[in-house]
Protein backbone atom coordinates (compact mmCIF):
# COMPACT_ATOMS: atom_id res chain seq x y z
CA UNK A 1 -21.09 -10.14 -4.43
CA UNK A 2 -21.93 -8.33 -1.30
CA UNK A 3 -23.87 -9.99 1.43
CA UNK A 4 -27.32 -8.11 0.78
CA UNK A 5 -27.12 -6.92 -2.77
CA UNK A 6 -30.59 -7.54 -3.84
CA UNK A 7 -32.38 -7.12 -0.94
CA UNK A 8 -34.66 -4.04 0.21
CA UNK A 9 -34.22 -3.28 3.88
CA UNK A 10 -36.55 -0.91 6.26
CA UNK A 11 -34.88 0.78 9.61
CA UNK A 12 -36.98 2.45 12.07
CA UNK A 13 -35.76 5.26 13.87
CA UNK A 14 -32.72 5.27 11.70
CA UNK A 15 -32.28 8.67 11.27
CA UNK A 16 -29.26 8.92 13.97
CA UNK A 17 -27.76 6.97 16.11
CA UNK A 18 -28.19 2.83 16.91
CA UNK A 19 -30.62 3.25 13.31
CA UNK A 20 -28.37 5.48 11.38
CA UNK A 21 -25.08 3.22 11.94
CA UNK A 22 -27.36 -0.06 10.93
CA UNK A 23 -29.01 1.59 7.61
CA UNK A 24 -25.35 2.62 6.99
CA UNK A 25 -23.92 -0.67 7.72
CA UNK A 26 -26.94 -2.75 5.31
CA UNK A 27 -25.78 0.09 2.43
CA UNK A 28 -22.22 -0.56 2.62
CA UNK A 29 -23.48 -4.61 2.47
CA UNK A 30 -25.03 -3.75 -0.90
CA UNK A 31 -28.59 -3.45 0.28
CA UNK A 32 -30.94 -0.79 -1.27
CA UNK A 33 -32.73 0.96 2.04
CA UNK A 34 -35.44 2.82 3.56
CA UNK A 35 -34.87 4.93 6.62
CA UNK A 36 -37.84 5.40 8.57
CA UNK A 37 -38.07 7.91 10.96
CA UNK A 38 -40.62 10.09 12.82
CA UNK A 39 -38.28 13.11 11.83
CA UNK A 40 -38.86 13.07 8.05
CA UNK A 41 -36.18 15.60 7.24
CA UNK A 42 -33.81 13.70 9.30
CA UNK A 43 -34.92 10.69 7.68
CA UNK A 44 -34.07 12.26 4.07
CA UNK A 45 -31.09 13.45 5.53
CA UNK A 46 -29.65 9.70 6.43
CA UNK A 47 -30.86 8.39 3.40
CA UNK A 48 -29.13 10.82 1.41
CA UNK A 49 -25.82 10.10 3.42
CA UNK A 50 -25.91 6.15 2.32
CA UNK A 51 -23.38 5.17 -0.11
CA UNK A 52 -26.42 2.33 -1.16
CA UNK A 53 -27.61 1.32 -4.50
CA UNK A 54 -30.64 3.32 -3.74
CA UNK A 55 -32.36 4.54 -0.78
CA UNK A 56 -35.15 6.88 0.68
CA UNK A 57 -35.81 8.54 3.89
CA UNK A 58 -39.25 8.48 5.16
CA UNK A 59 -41.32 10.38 7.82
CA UNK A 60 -43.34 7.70 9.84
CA UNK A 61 -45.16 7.50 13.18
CA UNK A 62 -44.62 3.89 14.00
CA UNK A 63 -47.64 3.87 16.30
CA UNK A 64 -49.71 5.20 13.71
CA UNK A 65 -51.46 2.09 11.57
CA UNK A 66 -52.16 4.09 8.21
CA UNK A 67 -48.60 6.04 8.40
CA UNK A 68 -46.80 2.56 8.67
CA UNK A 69 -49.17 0.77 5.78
CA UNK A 70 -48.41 4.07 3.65
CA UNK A 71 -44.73 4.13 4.39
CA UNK A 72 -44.30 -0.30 3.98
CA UNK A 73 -46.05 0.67 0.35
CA UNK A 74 -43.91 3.49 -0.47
CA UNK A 75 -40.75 1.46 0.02
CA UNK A 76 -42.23 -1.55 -1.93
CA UNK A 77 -43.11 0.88 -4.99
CA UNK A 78 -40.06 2.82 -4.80
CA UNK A 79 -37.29 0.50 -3.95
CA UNK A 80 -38.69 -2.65 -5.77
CA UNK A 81 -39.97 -5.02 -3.02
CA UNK A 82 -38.99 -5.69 1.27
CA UNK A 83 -37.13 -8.31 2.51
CA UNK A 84 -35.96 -7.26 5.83
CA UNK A 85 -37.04 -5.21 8.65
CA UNK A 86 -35.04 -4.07 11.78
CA UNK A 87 -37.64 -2.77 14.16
CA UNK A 88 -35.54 0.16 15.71
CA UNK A 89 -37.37 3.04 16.77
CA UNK A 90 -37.57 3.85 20.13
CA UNK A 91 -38.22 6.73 23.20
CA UNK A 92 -37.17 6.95 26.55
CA UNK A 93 -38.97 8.39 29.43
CA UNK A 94 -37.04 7.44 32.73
CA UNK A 95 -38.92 8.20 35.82
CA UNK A 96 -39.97 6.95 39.21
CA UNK A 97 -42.85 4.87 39.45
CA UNK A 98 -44.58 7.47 41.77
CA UNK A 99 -43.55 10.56 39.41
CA UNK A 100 -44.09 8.30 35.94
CA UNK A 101 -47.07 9.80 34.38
CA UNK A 102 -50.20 7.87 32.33
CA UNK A 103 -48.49 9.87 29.64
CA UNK A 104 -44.98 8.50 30.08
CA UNK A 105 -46.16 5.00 30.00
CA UNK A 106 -47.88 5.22 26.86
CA UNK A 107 -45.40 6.66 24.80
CA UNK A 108 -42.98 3.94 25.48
CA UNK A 109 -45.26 1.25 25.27
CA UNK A 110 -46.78 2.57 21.95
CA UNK A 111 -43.71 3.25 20.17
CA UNK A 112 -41.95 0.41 21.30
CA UNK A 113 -44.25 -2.58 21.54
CA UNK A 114 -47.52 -1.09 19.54
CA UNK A 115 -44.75 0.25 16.64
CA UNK A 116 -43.08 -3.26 16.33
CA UNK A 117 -46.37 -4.84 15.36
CA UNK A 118 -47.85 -2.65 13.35
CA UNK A 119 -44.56 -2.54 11.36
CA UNK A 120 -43.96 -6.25 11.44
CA UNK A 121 -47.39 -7.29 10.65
CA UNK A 122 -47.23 -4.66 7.21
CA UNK A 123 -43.90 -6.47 6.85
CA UNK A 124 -44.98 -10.35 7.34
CA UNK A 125 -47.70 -10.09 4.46
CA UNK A 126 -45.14 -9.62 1.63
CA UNK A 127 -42.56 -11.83 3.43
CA UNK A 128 -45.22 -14.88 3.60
CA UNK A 129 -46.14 -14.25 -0.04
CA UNK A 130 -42.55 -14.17 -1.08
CA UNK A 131 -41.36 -16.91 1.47
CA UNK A 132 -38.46 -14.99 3.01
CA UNK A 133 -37.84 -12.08 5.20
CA UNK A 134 -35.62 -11.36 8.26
CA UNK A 135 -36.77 -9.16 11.42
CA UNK A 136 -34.94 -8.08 14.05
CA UNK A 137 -36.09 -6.45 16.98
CA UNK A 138 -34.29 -4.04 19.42
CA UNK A 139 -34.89 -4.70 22.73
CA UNK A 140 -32.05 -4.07 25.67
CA UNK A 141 -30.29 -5.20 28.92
CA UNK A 142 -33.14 -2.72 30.44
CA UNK A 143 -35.52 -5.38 30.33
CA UNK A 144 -34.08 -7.51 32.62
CA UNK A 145 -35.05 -4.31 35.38
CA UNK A 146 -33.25 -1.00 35.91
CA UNK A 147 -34.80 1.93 38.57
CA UNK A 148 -36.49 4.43 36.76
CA UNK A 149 -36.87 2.88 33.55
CA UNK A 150 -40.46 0.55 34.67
CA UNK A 151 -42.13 1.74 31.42
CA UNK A 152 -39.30 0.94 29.37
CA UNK A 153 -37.74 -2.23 30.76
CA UNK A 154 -41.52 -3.62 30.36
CA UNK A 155 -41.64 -2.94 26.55
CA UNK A 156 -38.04 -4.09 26.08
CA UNK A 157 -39.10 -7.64 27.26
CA UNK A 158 -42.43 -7.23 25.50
CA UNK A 159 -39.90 -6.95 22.47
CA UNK A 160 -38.56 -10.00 23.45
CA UNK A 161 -41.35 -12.23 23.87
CA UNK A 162 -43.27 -10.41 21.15
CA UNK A 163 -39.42 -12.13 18.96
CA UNK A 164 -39.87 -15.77 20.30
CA UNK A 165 -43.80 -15.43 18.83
CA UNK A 166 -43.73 -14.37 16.01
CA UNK A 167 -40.12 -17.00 15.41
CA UNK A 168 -42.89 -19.65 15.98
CA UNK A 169 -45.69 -18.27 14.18
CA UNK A 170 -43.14 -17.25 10.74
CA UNK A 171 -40.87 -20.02 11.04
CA UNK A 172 -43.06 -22.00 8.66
CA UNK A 173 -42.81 -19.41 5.76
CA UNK A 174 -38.89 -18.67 5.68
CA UNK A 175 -38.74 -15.88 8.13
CA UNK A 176 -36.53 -15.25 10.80
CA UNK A 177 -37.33 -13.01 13.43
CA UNK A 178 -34.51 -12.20 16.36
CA UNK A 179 -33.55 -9.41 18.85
CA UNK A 180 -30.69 -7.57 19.68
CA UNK A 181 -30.60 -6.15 22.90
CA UNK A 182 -27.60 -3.51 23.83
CA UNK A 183 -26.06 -2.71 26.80
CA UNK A 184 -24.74 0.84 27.11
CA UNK A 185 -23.85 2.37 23.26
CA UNK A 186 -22.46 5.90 22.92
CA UNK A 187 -25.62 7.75 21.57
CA UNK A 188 -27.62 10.93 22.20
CA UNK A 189 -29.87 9.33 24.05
CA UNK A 190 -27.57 8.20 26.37
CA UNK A 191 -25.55 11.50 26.54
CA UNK A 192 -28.88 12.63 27.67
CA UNK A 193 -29.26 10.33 30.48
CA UNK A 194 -25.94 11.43 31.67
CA UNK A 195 -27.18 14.99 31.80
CA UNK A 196 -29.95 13.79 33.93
CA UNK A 197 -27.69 12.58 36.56
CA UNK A 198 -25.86 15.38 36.99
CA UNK A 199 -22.40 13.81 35.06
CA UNK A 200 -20.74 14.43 31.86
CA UNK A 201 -21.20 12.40 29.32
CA UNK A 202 -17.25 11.23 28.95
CA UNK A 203 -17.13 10.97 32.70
CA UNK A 204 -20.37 8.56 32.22
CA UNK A 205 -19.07 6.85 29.64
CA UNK A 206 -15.54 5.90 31.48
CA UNK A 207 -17.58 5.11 34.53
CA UNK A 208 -19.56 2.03 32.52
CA UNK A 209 -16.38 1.29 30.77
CA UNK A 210 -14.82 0.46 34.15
CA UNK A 211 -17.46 -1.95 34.95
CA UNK A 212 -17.49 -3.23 31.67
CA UNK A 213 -15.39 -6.80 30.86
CA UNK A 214 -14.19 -5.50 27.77
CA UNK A 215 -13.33 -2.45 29.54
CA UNK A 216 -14.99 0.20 26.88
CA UNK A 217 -18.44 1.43 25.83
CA UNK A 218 -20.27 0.07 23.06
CA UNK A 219 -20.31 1.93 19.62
CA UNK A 220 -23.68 2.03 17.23
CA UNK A 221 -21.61 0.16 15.08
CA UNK A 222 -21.01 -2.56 17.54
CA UNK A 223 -25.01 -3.26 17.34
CA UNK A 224 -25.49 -2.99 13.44
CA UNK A 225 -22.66 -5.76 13.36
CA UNK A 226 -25.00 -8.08 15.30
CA UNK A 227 -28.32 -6.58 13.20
CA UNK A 228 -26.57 -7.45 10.07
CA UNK A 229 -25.96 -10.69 11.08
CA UNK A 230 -28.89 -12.04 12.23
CA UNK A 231 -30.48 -10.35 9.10
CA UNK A 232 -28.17 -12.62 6.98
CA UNK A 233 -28.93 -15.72 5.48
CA UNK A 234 -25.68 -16.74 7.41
CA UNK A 235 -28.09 -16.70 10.48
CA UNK A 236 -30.68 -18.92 8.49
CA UNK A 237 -30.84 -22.07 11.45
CA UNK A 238 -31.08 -18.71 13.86
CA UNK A 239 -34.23 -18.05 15.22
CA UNK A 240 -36.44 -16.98 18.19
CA UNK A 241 -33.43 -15.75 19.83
CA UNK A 242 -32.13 -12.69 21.63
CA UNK A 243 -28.70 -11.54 21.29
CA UNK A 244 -27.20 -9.41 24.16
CA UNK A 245 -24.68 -6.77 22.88
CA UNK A 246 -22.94 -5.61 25.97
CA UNK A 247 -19.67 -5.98 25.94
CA UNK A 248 -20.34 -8.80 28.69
CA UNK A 249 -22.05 -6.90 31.48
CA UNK A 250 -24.63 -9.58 31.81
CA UNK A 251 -22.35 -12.33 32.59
C-alpha cells in the first residue's frame, strides 16, 4: 500500500516548478490530486502529466475568496473528498524599498499570506468535520531578511507564524499544519532572478553551490520530499513547526 492511497490532495501553484514536482511526488505516493493554479491551462496540463489514480487541474486566483470556495468544492465533488493541502502558490517582486511600489507590496502579500488563508480556512471546514487533514505551508530562508525582497521576506514569516497558529488552533481536531521553507531550488523563478543580476543562470547556480555545505543547489524534488513528509501520518506528533530545506545554509 502506498503512503497516500486514499487520500485527496490540493497544490497551489503546482503547475511548474516547487508545485509541479510535489503534485508529482503525492501521485507517485498513490494520492488522487488537484493542481491548482492561476494558469488554468497549465494547471490541466500538470494534472494530465500525473501518473495518479485520478487528478484535475484547476484555474484559481488564490486571493480571490469565491474562486478558492469554487475550486475547494470542485475537488471535493470530483475527486471524492480533501485531506491535505500544501499551500504553494507564490510571486516574487524583488525591489528596493525606495523603488518597491504600493503595487508590488500587495501582490506578494495577497497571494502569499491573503491566499494561504483563504485556502486553508475552505480547507479546515471539511478537515474538522472529518477529524484529519495535513497543511503545509511554503514559506523560505527569505524571511529571515534578504535586500530587495522586504515585501516578500515579510509574507514568508507571515507564513510562518500564520503555521504555529493555526498548529494551535487545529491541533485539537487531528490536523497538522507545518512549513517548509527552501533555500535556493533550481526553478524559473530563480533563473529569473539570475537574469536580473546580470549572471547566467548555471553561473548563479555554481556560485550558491559554492557557499552551500552540501556543495550543490537544491532540486524541486528536494522540497516535495520534505512536503510529503510532513503531510504523512509518519509526521503525526509533528506540528507547528518549520522545516528549513537548504542544503544547510542557515547553519
Amino acid at each position: 500500500m502506498a503512503r497516500f492511497d486514499d487520500r485527496v490532495v490540493l497544490v497551489t501553484g503546482a503547475a511548474r516548478g516547487i508545485g509541479a514536482a510535489t503534485a508529482t511526488r503525492f501521485a507517485h505516493e498513490g494520492a488522487r490530486v488537484a493542481v491548482l493554479d492561476l494558469d488554468s491551462e497549465a494547471a490541466v496540463a500538470t494534472a494530465d502529466s500525473l501518473e495518479a489514480a485520478a487528478s484535475i487541474g484547476v484555474g484559481c486566483d488564490v486571493a480571490d475568496g469565491e474562486a478558492v470556495a469554487s475550486a475547494v468544492q470542485r475537488v471535493v465533488d470530483e475527486l471524492g473528498g480533501l485531506h491535505i493541502l500544501v499551500n504553494n502558490a507564490g510571486v516574487t517582486r524583488d525591489n528596493l524599498l525606495f523603488k518597491m511600489t504600493e503595487s508590488d507590496w500587495d501582490t506578494v502579500m495577497n497571494v502569499h499570506l491573503r491566499g494561504a488563508f483563504l485556502m486553508s480556512k475552505a480547507a479546515q471546514r471539511l478537515f474538522v468535520d472529518q477529524r484529519y487533514g495535513k497543511i503545509v505551508n511554503l514559506s523560505s530562508v527569505s524571511a529571515l531578511g534578504n535586500r530587495g525582497q522586504a515585501n516578500y521576506a515579510a509574507a514568508k514569516m507571515g507564513i510562518q507564524g500564520f503555521t504555529r497558529s493555526l498548529a494551535i488552533e487545529l491541533g485539537p481536531y487531528g490536523i497538522n499544519v507545518n512549513a517548509v521553507a527552501p533555500g535556493f531550488i533550481v526553478t524559473a523563478m530563480t533563473d529569473e532572478t539570475a537574469r536580473r543580476v546580470g549572471a547566467l543562470p548555471e553561473e548563479f547556480q555554481r556560485g550558491i553551490a559554492d557557499v552551500t555545505p552540501v556543495r550543490r543547489v537544491g532540486q524541486p524534488t528536494d522540497v516535495a520530499s520534505a512536503v510529503t513528509f510532513l503531510a504523512s501520518d509518519e509526521a503525526s506528533f509533528i506540528t507547528g513547526q518549520t522545516l528549513y530545506v537548504d542544503g544547510g545554509r542557515r547553519l
